[in-house]
PDB file of N, CA and C in Angstrom:
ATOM      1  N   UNK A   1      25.491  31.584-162.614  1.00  0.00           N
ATOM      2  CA  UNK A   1      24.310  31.949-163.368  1.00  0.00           C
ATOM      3  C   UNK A   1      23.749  33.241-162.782  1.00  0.00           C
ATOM      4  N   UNK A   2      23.497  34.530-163.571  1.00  0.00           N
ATOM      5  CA  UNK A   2      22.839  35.318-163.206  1.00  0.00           C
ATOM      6  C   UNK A   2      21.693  35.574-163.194  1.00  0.00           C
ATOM      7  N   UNK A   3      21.076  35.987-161.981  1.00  0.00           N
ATOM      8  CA  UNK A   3      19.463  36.363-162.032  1.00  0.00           C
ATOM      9  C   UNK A   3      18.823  37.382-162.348  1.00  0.00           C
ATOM     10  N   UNK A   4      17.660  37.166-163.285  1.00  0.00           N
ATOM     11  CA  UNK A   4      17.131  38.677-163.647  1.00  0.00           C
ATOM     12  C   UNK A   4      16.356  39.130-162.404  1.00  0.00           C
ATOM     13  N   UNK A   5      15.967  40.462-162.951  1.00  0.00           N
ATOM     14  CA  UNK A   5      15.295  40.883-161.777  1.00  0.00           C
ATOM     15  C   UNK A   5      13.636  40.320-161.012  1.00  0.00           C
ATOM     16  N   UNK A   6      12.949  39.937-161.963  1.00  0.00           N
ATOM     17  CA  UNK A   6      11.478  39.202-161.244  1.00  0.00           C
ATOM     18  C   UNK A   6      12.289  38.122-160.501  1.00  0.00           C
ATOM     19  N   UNK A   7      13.232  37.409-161.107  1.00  0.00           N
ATOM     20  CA  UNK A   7      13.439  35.940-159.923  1.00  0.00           C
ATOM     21  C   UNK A   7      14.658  37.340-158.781  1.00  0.00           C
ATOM     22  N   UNK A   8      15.244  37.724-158.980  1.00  0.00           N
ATOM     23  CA  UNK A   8      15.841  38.748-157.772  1.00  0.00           C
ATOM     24  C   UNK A   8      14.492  39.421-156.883  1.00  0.00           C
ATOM     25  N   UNK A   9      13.668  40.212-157.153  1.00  0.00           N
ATOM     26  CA  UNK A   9      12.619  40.407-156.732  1.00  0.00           C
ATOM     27  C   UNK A   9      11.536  38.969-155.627  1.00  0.00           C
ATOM     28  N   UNK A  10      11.510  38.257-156.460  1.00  0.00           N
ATOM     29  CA  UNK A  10      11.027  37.209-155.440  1.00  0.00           C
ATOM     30  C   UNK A  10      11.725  36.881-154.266  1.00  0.00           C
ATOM     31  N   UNK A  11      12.982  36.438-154.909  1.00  0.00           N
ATOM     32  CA  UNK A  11      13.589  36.131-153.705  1.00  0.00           C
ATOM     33  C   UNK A  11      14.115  36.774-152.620  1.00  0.00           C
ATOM     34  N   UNK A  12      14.231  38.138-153.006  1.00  0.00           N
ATOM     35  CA  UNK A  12      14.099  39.332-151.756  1.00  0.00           C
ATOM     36  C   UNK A  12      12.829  38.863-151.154  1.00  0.00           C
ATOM     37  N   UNK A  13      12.154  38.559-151.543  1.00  0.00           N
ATOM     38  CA  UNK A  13      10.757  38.824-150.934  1.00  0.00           C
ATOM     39  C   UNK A  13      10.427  37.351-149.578  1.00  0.00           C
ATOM     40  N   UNK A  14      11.434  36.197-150.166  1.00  0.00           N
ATOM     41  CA  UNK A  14      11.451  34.978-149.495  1.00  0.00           C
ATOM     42  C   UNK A  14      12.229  35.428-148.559  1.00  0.00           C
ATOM     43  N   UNK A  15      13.554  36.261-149.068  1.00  0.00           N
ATOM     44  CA  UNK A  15      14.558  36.576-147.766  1.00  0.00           C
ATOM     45  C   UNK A  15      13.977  37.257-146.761  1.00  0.00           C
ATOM     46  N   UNK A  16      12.933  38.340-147.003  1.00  0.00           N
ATOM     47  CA  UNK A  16      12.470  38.973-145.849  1.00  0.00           C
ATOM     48  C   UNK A  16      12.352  38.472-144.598  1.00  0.00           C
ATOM     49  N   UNK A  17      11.805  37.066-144.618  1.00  0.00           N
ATOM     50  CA  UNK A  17      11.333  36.785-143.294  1.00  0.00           C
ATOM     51  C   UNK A  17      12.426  35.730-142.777  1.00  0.00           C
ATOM     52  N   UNK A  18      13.547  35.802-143.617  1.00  0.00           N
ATOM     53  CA  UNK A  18      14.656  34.599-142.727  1.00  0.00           C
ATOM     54  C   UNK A  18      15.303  35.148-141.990  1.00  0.00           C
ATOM     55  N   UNK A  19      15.730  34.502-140.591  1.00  0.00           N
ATOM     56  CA  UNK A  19      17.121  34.542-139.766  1.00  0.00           C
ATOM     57  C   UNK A  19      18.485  35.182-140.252  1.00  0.00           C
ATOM     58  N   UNK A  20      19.317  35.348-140.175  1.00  0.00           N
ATOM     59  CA  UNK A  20      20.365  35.448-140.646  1.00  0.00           C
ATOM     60  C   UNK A  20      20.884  34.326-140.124  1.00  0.00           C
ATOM     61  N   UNK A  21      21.741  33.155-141.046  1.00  0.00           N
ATOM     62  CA  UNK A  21      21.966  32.283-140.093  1.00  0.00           C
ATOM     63  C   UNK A  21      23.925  32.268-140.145  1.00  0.00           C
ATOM     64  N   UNK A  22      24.789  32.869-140.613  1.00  0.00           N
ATOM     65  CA  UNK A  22      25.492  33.071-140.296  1.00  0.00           C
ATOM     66  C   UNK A  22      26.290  34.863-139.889  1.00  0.00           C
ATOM     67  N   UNK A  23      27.105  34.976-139.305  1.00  0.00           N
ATOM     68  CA  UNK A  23      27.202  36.172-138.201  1.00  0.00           C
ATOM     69  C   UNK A  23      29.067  36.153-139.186  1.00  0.00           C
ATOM     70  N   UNK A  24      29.173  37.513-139.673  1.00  0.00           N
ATOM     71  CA  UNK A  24      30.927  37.630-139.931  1.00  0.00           C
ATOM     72  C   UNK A  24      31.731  38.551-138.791  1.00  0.00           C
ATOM     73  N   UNK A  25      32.453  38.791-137.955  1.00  0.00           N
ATOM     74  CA  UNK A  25      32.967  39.589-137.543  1.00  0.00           C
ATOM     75  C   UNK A  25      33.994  40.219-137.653  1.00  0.00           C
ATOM     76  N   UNK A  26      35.103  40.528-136.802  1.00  0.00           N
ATOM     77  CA  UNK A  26      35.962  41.625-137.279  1.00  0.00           C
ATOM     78  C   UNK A  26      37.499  40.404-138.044  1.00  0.00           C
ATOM     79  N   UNK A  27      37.448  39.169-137.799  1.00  0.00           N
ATOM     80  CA  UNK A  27      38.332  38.275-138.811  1.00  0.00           C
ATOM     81  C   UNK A  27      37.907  38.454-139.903  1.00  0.00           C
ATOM     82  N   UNK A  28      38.549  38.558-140.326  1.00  0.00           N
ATOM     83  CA  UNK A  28      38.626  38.122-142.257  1.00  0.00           C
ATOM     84  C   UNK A  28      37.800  36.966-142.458  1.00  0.00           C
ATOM     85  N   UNK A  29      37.711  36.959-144.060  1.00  0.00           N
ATOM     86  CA  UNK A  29      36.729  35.597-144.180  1.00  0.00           C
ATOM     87  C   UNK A  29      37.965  34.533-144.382  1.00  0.00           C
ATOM     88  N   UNK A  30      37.724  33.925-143.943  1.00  0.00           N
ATOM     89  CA  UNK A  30      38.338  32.007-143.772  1.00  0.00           C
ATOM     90  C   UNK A  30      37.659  31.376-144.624  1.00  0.00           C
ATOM     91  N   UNK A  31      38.316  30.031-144.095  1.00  0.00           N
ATOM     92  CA  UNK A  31      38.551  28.986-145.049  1.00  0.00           C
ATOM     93  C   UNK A  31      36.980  28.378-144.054  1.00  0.00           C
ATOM     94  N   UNK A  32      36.640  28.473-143.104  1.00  0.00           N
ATOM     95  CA  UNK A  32      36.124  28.044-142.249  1.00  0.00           C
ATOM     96  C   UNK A  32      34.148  28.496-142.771  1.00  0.00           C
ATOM     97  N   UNK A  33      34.748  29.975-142.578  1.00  0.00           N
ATOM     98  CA  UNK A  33      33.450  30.764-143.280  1.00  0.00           C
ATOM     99  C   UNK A  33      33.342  30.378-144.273  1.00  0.00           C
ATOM    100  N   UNK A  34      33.591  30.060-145.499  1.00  0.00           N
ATOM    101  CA  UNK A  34      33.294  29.754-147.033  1.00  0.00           C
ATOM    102  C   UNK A  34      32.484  28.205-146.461  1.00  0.00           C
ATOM    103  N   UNK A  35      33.041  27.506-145.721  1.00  0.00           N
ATOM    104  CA  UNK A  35      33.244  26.561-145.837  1.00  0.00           C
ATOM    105  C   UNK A  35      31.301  25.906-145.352  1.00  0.00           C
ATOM    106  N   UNK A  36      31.741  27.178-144.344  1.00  0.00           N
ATOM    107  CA  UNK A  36      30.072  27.341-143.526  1.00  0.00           C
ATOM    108  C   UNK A  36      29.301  27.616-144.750  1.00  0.00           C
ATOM    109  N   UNK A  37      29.330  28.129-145.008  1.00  0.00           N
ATOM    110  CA  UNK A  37      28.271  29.348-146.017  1.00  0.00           C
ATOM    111  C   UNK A  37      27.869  28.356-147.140  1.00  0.00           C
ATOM    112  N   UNK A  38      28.919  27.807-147.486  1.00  0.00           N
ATOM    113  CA  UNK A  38      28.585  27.074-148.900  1.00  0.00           C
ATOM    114  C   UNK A  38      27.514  25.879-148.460  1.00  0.00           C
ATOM    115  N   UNK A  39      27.693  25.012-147.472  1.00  0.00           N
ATOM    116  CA  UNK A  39      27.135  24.179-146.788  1.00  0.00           C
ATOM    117  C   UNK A  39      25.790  24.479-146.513  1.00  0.00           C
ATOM    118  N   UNK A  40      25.633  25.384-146.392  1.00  0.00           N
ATOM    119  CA  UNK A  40      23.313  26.290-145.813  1.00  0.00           C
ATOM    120  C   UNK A  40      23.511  26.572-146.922  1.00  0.00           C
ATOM    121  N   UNK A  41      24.298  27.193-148.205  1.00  0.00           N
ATOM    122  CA  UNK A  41      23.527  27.509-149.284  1.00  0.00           C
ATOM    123  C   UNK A  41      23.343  26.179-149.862  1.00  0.00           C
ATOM    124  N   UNK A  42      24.158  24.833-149.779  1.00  0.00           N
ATOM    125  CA  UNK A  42      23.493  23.761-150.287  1.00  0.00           C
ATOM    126  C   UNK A  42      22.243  23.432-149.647  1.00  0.00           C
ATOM    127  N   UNK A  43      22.112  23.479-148.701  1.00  0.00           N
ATOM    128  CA  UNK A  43      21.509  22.888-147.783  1.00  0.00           C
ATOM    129  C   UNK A  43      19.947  23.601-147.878  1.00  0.00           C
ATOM    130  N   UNK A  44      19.965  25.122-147.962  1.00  0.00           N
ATOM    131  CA  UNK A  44      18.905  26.234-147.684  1.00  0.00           C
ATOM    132  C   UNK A  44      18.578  26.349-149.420  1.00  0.00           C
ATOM    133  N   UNK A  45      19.305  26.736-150.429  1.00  0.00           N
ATOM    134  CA  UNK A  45      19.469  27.863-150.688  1.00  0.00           C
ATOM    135  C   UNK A  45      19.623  29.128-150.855  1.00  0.00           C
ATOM    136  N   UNK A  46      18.996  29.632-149.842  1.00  0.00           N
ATOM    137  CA  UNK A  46      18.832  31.072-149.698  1.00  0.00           C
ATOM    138  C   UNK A  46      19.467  31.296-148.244  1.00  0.00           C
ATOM    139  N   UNK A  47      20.470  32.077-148.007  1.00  0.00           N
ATOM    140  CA  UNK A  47      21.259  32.575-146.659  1.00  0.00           C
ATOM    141  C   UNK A  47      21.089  33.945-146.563  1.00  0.00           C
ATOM    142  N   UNK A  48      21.024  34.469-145.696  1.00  0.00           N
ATOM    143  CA  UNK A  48      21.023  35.591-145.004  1.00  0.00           C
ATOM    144  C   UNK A  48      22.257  36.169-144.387  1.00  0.00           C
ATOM    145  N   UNK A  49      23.138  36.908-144.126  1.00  0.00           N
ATOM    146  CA  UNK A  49      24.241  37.196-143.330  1.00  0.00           C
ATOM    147  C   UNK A  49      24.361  38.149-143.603  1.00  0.00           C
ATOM    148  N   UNK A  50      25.166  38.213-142.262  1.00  0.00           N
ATOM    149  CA  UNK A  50      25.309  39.728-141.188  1.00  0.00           C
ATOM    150  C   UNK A  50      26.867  39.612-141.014  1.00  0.00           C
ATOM    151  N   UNK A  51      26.929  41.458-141.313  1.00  0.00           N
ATOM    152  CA  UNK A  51      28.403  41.471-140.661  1.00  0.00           C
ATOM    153  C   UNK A  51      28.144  42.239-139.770  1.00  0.00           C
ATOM    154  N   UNK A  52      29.018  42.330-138.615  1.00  0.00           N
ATOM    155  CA  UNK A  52      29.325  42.903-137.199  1.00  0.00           C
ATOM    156  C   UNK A  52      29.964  43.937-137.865  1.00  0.00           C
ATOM    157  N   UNK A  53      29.507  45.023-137.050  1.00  0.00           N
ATOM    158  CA  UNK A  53      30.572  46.388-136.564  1.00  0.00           C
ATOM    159  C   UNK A  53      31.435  46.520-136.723  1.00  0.00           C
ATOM    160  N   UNK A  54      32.205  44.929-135.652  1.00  0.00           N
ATOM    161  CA  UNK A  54      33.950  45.139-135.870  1.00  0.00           C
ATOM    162  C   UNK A  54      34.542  44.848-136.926  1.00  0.00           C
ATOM    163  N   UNK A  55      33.519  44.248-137.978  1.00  0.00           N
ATOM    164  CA  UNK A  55      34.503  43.786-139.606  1.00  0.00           C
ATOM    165  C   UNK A  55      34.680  45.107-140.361  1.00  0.00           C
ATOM    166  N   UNK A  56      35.498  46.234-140.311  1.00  0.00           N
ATOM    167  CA  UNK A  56      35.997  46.784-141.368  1.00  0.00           C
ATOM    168  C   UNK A  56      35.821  46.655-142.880  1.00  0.00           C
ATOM    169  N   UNK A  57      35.950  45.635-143.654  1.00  0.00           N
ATOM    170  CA  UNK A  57      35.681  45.340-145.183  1.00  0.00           C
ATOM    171  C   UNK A  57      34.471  46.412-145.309  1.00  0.00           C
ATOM    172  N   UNK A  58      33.977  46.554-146.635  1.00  0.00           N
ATOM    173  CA  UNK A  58      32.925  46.897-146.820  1.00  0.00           C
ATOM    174  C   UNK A  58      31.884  45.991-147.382  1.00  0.00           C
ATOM    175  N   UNK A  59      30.621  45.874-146.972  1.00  0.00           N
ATOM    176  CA  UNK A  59      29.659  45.214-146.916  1.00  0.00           C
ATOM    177  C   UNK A  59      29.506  44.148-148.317  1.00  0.00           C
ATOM    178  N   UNK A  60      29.275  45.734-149.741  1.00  0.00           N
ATOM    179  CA  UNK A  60      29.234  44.862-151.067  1.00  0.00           C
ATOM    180  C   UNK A  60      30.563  44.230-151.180  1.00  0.00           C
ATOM    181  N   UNK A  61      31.818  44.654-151.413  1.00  0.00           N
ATOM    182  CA  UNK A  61      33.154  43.976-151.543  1.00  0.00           C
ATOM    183  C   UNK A  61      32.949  42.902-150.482  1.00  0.00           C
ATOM    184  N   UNK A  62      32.715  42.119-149.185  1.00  0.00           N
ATOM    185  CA  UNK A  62      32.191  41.146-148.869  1.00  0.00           C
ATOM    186  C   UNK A  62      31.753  40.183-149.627  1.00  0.00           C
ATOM    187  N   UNK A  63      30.500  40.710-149.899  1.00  0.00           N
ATOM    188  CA  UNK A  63      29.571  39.859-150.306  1.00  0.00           C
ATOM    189  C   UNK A  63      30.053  39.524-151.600  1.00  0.00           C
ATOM    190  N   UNK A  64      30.196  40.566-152.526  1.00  0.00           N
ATOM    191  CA  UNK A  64      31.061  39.429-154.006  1.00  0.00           C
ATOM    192  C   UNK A  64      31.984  39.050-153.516  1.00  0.00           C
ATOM    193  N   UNK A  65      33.291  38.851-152.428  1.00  0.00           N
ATOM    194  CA  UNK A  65      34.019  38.256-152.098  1.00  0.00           C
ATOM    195  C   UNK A  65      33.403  36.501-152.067  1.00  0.00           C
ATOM    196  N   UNK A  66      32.357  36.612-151.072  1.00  0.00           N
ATOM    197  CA  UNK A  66      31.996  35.499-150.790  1.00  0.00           C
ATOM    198  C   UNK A  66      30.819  34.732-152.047  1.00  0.00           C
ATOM    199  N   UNK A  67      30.114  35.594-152.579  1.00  0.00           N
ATOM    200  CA  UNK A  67      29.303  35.416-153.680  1.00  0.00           C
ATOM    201  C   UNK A  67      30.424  34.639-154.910  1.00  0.00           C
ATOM    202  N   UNK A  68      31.492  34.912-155.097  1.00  0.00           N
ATOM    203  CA  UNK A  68      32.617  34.775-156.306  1.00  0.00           C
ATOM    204  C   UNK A  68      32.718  33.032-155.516  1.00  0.00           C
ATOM    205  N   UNK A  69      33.068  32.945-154.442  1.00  0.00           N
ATOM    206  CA  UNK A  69      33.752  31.963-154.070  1.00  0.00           C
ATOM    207  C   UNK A  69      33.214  30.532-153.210  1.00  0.00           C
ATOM    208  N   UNK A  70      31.972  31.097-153.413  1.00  0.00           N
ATOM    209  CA  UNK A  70      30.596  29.835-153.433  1.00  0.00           C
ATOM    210  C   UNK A  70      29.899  30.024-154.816  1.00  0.00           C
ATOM    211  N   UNK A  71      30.184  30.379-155.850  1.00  0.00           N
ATOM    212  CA  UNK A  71      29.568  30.486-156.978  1.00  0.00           C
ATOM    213  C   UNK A  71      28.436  30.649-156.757  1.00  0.00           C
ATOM    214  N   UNK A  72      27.817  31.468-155.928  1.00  0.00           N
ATOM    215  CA  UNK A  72      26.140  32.046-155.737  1.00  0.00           C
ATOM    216  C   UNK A  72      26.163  33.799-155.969  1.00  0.00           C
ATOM    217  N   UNK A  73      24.842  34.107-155.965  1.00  0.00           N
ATOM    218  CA  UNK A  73      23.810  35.173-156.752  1.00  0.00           C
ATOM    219  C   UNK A  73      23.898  36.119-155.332  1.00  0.00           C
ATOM    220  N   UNK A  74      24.340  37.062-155.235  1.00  0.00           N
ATOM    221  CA  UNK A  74      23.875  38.458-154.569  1.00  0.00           C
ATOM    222  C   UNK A  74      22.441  38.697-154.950  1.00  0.00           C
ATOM    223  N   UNK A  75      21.606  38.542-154.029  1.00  0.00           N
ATOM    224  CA  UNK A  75      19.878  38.651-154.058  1.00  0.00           C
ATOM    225  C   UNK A  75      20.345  40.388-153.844  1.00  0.00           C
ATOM    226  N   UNK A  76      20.684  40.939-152.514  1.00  0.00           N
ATOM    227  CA  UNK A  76      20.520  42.338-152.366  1.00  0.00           C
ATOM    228  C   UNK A  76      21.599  42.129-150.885  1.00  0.00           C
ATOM    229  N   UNK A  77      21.689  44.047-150.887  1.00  0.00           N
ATOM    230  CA  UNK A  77      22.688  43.834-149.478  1.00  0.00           C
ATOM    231  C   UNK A  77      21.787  45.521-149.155  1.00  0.00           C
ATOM    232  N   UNK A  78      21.553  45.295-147.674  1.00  0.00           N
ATOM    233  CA  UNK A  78      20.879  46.043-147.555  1.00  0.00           C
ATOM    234  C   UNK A  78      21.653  46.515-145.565  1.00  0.00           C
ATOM    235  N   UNK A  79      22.273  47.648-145.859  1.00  0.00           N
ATOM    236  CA  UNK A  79      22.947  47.899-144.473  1.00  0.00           C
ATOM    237  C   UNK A  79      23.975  46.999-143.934  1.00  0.00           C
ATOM    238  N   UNK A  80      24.318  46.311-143.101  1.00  0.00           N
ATOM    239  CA  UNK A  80      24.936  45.388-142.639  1.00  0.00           C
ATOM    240  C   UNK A  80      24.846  43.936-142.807  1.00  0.00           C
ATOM    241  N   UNK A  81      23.507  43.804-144.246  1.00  0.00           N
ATOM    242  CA  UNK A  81      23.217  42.608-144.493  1.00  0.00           C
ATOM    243  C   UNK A  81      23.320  41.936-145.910  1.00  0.00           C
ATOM    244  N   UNK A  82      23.650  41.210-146.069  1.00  0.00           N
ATOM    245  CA  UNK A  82      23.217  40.169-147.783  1.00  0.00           C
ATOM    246  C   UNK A  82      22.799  38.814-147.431  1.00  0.00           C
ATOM    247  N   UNK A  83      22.021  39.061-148.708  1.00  0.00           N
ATOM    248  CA  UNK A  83      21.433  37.630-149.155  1.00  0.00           C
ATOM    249  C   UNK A  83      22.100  36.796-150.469  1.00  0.00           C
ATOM    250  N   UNK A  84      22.573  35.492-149.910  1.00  0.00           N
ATOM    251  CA  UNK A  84      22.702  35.180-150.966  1.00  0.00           C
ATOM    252  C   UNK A  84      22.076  33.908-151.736  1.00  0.00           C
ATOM    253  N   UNK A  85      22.058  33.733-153.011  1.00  0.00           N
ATOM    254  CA  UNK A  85      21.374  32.399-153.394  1.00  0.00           C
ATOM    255  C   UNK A  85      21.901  31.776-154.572  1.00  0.00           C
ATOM    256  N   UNK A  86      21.608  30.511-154.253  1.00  0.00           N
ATOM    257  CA  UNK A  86      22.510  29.125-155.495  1.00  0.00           C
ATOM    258  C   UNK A  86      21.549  28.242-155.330  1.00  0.00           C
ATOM    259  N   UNK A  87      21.754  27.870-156.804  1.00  0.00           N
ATOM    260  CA  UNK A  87      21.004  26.669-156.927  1.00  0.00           C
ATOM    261  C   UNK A  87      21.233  25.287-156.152  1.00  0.00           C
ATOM    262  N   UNK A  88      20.508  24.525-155.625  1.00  0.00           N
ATOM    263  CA  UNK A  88      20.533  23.292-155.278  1.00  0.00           C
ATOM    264  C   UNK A  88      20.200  22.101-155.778  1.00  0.00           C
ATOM    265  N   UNK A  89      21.107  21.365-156.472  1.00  0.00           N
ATOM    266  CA  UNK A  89      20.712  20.053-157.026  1.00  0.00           C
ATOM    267  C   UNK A  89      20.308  19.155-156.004  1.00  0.00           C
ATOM    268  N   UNK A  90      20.593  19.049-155.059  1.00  0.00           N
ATOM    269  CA  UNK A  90      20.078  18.198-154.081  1.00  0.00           C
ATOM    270  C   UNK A  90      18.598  18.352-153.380  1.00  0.00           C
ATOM    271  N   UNK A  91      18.704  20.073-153.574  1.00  0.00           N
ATOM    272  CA  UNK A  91      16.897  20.025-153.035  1.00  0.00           C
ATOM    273  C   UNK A  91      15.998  20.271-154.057  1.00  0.00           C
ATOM    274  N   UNK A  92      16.700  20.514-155.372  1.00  0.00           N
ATOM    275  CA  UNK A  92      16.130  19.887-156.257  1.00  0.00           C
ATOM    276  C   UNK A  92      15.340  18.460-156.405  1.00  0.00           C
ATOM    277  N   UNK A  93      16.203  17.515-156.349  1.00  0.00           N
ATOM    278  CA  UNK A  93      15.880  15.859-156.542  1.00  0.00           C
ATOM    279  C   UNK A  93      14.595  15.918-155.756  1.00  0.00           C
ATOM    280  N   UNK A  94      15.161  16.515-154.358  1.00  0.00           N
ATOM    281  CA  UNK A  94      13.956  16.219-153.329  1.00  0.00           C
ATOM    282  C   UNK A  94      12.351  17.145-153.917  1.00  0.00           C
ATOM    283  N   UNK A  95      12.416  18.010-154.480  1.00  0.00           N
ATOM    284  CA  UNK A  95      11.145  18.765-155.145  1.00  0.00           C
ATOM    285  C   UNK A  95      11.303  19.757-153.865  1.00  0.00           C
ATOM    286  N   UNK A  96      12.196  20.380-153.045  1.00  0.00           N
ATOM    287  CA  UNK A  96      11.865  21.250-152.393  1.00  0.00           C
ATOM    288  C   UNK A  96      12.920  22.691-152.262  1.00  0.00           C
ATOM    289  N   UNK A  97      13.202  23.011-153.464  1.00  0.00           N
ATOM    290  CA  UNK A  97      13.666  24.127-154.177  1.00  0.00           C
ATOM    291  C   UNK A  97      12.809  25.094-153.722  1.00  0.00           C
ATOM    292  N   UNK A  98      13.352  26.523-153.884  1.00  0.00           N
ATOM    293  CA  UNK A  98      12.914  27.312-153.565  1.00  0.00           C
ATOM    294  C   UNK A  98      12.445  28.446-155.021  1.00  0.00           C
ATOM    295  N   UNK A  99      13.197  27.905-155.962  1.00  0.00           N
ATOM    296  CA  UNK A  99      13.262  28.568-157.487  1.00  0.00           C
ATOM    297  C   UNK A  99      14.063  28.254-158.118  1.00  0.00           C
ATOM    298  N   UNK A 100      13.031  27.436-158.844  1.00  0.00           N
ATOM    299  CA  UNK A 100      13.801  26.772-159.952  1.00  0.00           C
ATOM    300  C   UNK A 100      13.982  27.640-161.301  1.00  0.00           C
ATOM    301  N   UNK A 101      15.648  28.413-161.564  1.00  0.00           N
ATOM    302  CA  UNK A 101      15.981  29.128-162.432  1.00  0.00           C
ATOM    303  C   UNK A 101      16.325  28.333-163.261  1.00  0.00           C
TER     304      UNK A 101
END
């Protein structure tokens, strides 16, 4: 599902103040990384991540790499960073969504 820009706009605005909570480095993305990532975007919705120096790829080709293959939303990529976001049916149920698109 794609996001227009006011719900892209917000949620830049939620990402501002998060952690990055996963780190990519100079390996390729794995089975391991997807595996991570998909798991906090169920879990969070909204992730933050950083690539290191030593990863070569380029930042956007990354991120739709990994955006394509957790079926989540590129919020923005800004230097060495993206955000990404998916819906959660599970923190849905619970009422503690972050935006309900």
């Amino acid at each position: 599902m794609a996001i227009n820009g006011n719900q892209r706009a917000y949620l830049r605005a939620e990402a501002n103040s998060l952690d990055s909570l996963l780190h990519i480095g100079k390996d390729d993305v794995n089975e391991n990384i997807i595996t991570e990532l998909d798991n906090l975007l169920r879990t969070r919705e909204l992730v933050k991540v950083t690539v290191l120096k030593t990863n070569t790829t380029p930042i956007k080709e990354l991120a739709n790499d990994l955006a394509e293959k957790t079926a989540a939303d590129i919020v923005q990529v800004i230097g060495r960073k993206f955000v990404l976001y998916k819906f959660s049916e599970e923190l849905a149920k619970k009422g503690k969504t972050i935006y309900n698109l």
